[in-house]
PDB file of N, CA and C in Angstrom:
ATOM      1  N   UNK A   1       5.142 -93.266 -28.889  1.00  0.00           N
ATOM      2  CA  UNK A   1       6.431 -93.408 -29.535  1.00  0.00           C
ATOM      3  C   UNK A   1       6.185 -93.687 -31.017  1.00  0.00           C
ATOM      4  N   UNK A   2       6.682 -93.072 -31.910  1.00  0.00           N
ATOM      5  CA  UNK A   2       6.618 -93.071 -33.456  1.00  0.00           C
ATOM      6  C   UNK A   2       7.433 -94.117 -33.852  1.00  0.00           C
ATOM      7  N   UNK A   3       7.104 -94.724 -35.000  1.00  0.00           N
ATOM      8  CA  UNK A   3       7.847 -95.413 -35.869  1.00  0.00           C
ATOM      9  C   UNK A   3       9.432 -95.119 -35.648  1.00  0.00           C
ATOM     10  N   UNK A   4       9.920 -94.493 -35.991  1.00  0.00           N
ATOM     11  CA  UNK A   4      11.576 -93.732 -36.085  1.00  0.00           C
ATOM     12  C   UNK A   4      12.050 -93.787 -34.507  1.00  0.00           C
ATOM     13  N   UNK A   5      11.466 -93.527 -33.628  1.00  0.00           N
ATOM     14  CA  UNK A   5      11.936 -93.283 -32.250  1.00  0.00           C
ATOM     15  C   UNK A   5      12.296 -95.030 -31.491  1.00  0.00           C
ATOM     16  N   UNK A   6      11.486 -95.945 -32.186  1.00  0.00           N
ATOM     17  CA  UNK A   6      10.756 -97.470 -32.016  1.00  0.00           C
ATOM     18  C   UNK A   6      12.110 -97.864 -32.687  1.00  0.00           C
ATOM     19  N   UNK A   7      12.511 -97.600 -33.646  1.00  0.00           N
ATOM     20  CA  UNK A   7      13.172 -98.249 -34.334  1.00  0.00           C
ATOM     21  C   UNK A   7      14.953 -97.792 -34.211  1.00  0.00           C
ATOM     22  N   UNK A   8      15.285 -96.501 -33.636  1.00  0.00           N
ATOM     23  CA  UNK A   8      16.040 -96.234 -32.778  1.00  0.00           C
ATOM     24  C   UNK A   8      16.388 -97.162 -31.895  1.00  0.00           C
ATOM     25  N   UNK A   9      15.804 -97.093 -31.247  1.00  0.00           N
ATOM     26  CA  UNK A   9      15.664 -97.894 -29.560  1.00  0.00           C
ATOM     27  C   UNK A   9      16.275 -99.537 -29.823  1.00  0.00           C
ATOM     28  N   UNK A  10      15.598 -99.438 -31.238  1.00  0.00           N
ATOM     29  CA  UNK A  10      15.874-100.769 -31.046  1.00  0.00           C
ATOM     30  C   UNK A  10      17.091-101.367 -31.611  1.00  0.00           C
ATOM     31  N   UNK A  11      17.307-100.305 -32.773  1.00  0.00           N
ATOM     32  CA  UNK A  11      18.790-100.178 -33.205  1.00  0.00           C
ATOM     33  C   UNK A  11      19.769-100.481 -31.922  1.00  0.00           C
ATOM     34  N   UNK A  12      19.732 -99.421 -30.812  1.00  0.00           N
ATOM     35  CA  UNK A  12      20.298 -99.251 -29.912  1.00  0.00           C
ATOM     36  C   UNK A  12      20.693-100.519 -29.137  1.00  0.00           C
ATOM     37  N   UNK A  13      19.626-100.778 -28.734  1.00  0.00           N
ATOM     38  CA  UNK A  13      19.401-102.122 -27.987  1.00  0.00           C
ATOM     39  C   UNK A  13      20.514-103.299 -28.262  1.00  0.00           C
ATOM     40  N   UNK A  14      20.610-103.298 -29.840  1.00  0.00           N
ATOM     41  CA  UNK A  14      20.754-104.633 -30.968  1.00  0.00           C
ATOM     42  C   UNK A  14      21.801-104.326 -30.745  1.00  0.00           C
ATOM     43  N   UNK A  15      22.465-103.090 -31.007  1.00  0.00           N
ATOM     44  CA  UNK A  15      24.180-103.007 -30.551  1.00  0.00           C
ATOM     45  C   UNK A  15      24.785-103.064 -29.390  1.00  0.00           C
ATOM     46  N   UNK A  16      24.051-102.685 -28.612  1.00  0.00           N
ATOM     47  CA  UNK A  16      24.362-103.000 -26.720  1.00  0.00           C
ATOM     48  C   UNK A  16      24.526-104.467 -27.163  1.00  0.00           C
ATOM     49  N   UNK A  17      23.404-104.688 -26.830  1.00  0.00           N
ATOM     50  CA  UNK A  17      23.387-107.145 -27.116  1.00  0.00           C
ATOM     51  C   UNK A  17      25.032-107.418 -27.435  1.00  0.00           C
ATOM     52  N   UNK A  18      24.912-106.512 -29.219  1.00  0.00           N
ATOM     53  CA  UNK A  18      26.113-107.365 -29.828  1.00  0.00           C
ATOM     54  C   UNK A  18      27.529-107.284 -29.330  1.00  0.00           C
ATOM     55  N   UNK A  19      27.583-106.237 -28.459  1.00  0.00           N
ATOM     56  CA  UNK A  19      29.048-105.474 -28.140  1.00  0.00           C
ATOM     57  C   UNK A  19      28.882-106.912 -26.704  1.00  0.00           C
ATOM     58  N   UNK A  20      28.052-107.151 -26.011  1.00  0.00           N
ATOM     59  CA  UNK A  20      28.052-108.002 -24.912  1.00  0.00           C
ATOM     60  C   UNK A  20      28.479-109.311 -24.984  1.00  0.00           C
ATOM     61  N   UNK A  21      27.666-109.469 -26.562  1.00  0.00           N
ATOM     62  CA  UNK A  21      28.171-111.231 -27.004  1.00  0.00           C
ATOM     63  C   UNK A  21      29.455-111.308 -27.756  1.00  0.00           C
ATOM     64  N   UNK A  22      29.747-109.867 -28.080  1.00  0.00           N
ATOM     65  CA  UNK A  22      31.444-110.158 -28.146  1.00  0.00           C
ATOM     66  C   UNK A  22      32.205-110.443 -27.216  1.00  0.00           C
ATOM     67  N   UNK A  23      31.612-109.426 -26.815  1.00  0.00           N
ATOM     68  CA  UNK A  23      33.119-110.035 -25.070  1.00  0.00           C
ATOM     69  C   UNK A  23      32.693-110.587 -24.499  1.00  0.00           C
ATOM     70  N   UNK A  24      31.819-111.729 -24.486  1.00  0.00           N
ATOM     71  CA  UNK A  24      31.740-112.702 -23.608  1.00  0.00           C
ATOM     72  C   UNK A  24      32.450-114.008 -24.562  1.00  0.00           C
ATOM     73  N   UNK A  25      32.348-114.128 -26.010  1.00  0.00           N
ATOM     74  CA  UNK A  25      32.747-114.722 -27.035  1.00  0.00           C
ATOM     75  C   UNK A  25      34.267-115.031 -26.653  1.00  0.00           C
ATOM     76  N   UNK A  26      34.552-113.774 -26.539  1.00  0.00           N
ATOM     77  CA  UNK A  26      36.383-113.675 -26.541  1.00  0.00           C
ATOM     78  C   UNK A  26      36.960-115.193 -25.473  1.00  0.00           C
ATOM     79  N   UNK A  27      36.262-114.639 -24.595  1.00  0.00           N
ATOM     80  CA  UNK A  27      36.704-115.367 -23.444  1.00  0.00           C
ATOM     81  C   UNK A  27      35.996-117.055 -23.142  1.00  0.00           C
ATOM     82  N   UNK A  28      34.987-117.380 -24.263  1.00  0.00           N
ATOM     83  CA  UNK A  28      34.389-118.593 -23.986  1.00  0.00           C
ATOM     84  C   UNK A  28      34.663-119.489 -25.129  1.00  0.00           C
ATOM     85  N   UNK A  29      35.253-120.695 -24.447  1.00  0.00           N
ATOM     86  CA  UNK A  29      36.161-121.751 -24.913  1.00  0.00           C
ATOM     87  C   UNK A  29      35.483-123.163 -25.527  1.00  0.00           C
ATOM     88  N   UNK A  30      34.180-123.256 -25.459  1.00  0.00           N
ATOM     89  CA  UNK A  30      32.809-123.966 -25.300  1.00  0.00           C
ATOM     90  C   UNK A  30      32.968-124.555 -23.955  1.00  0.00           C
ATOM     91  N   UNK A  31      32.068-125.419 -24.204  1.00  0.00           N
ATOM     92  CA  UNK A  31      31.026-126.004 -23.100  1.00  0.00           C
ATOM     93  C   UNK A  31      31.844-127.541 -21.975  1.00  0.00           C
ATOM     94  N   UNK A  32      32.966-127.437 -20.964  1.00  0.00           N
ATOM     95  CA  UNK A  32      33.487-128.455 -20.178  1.00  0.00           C
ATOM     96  C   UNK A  32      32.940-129.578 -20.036  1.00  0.00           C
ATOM     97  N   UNK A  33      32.968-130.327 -19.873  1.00  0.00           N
ATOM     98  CA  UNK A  33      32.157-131.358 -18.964  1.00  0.00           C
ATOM     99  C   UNK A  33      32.001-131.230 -17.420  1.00  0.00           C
ATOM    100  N   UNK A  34      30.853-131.084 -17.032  1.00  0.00           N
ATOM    101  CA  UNK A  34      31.006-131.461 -15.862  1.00  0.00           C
ATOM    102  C   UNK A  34      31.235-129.821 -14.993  1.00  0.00           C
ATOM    103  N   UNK A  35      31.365-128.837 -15.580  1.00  0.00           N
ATOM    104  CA  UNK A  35      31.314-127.507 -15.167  1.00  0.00           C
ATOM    105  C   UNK A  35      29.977-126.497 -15.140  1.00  0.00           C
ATOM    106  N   UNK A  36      30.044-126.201 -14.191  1.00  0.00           N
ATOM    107  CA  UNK A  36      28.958-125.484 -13.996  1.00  0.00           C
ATOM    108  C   UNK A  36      29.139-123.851 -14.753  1.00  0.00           C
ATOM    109  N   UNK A  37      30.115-123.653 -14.404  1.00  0.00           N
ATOM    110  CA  UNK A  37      30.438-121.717 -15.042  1.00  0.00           C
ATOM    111  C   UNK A  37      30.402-121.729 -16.736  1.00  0.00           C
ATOM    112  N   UNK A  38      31.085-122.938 -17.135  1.00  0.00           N
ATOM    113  CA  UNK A  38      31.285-122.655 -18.580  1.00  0.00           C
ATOM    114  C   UNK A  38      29.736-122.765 -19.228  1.00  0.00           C
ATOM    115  N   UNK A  39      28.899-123.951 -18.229  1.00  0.00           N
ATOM    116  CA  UNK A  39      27.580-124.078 -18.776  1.00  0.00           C
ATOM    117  C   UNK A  39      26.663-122.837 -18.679  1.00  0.00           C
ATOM    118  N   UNK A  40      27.313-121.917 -17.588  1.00  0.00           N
ATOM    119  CA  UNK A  40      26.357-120.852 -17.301  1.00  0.00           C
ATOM    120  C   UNK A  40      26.936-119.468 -18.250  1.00  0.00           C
ATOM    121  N   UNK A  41      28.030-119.393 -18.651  1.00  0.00           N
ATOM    122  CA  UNK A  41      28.263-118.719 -19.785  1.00  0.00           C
ATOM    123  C   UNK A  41      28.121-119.514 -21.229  1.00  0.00           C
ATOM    124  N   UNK A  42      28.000-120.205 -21.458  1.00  0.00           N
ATOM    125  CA  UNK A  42      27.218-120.801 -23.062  1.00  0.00           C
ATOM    126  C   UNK A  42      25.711-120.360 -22.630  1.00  0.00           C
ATOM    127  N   UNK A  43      25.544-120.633 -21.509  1.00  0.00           N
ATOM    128  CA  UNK A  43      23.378-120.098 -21.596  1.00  0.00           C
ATOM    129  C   UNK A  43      23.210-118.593 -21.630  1.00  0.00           C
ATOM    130  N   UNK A  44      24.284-117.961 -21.285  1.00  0.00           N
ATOM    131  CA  UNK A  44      24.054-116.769 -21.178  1.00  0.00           C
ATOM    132  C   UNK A  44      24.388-116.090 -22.680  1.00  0.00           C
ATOM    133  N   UNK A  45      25.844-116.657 -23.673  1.00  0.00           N
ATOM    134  CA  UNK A  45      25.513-116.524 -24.646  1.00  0.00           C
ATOM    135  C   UNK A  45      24.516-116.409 -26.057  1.00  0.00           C
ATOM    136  N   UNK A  46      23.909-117.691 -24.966  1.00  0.00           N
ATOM    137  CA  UNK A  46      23.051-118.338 -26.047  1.00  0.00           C
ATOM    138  C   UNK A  46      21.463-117.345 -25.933  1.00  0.00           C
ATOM    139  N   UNK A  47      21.237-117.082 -24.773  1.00  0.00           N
ATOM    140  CA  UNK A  47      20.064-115.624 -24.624  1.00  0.00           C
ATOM    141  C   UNK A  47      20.360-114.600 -25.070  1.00  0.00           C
ATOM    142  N   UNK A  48      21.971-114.027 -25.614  1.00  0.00           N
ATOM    143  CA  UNK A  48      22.280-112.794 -25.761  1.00  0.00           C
ATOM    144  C   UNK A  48      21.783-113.131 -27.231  1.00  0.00           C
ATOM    145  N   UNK A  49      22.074-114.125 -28.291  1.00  0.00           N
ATOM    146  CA  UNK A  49      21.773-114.315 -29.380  1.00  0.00           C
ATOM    147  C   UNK A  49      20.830-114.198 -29.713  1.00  0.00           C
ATOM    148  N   UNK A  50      20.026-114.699 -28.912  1.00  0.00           N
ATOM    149  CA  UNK A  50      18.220-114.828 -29.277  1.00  0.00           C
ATOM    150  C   UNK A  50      18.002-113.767 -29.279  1.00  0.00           C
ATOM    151  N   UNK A  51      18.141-112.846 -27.906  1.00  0.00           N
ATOM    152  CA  UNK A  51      17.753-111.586 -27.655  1.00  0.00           C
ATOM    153  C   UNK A  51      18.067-110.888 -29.369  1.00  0.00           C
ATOM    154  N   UNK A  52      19.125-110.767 -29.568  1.00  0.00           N
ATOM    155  CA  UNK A  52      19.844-109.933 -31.184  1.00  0.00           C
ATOM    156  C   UNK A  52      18.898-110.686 -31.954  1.00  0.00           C
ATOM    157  N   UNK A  53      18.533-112.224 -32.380  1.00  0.00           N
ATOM    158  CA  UNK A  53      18.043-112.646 -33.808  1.00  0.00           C
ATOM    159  C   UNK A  53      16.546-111.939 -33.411  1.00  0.00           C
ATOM    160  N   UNK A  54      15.642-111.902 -31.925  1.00  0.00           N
ATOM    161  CA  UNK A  54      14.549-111.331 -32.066  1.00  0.00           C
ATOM    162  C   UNK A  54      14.420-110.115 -32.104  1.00  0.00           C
ATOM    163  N   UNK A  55      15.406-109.387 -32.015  1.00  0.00           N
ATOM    164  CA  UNK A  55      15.357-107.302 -32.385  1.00  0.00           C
ATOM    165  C   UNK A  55      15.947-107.303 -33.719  1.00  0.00           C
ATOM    166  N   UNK A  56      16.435-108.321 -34.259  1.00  0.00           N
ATOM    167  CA  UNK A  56      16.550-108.359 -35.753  1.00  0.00           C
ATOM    168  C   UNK A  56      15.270-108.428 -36.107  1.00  0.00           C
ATOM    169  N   UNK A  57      14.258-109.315 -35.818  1.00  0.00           N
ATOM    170  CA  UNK A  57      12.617-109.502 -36.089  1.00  0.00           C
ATOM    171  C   UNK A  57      12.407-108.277 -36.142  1.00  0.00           C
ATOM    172  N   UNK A  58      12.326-108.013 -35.148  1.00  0.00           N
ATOM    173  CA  UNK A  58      11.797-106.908 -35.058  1.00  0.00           C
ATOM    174  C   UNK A  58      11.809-105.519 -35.853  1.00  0.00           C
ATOM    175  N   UNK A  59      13.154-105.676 -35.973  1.00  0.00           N
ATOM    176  CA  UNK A  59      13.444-104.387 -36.767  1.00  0.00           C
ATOM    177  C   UNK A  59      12.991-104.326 -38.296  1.00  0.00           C
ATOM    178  N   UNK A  60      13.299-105.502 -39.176  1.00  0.00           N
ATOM    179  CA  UNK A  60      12.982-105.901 -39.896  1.00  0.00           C
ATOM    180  C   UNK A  60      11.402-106.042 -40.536  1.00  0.00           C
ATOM    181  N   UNK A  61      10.376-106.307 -39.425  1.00  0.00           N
ATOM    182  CA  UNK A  61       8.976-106.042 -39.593  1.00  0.00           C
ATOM    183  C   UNK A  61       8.573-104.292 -39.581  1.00  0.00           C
ATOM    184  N   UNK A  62       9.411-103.556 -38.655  1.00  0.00           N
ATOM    185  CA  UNK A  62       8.895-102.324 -38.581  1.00  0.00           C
ATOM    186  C   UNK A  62       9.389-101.897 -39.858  1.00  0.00           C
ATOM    187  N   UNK A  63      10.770-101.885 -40.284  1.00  0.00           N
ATOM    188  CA  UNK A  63      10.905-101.602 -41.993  1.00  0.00           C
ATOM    189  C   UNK A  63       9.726-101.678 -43.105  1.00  0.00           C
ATOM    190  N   UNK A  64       9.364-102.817 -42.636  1.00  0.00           N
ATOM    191  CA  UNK A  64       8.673-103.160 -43.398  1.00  0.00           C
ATOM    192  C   UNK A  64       7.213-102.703 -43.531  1.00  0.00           C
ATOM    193  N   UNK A  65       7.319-102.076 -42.227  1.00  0.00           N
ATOM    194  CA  UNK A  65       5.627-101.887 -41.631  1.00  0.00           C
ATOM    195  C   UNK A  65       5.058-102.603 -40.882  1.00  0.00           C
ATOM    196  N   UNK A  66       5.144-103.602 -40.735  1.00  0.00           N
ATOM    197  CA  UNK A  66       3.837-104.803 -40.412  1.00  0.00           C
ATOM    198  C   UNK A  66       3.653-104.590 -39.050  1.00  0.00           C
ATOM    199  N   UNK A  67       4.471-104.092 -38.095  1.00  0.00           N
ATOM    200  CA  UNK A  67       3.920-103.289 -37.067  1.00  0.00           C
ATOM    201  C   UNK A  67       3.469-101.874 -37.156  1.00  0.00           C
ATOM    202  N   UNK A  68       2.597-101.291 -36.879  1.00  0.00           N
ATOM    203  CA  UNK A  68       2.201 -99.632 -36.852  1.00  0.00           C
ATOM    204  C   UNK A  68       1.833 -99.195 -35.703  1.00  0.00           C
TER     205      UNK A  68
END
């Protein structure tokens, strides 16, 4: 897989994520006390983010090069 095809993919990826942590956003009110669902949608938010800030890494190094 080439540079351009790598960096596609990952484009791709980064917008799937973001379209997911929108609509889960819409609908999440923060964190209850004492609830189990709201805690399990804030964790699930909170992986969709990471997932996006680390294909931001990512993308960002291949721009750059520093992966080849």
């Amino acid at each position: 897989m080439d540079k351009k095809q790598k960096l596609d993919e990952l484009q791709e990826k980064r917008a799937k994520y973001a379209a997911d942590l929108a609509e889960k956003m819409k609908y999440f009110h923060g964190v209850r006390h004492e609830n189990s669902l709201s805690e399990l949608k804030y964790t699930q938010i909170m992986v969709l983010r990471d997932m996006i800030r680390g294909l931001e890494k990512e993308i960002g190094d291949l721009k750059r090069g520093v992966h080849d």
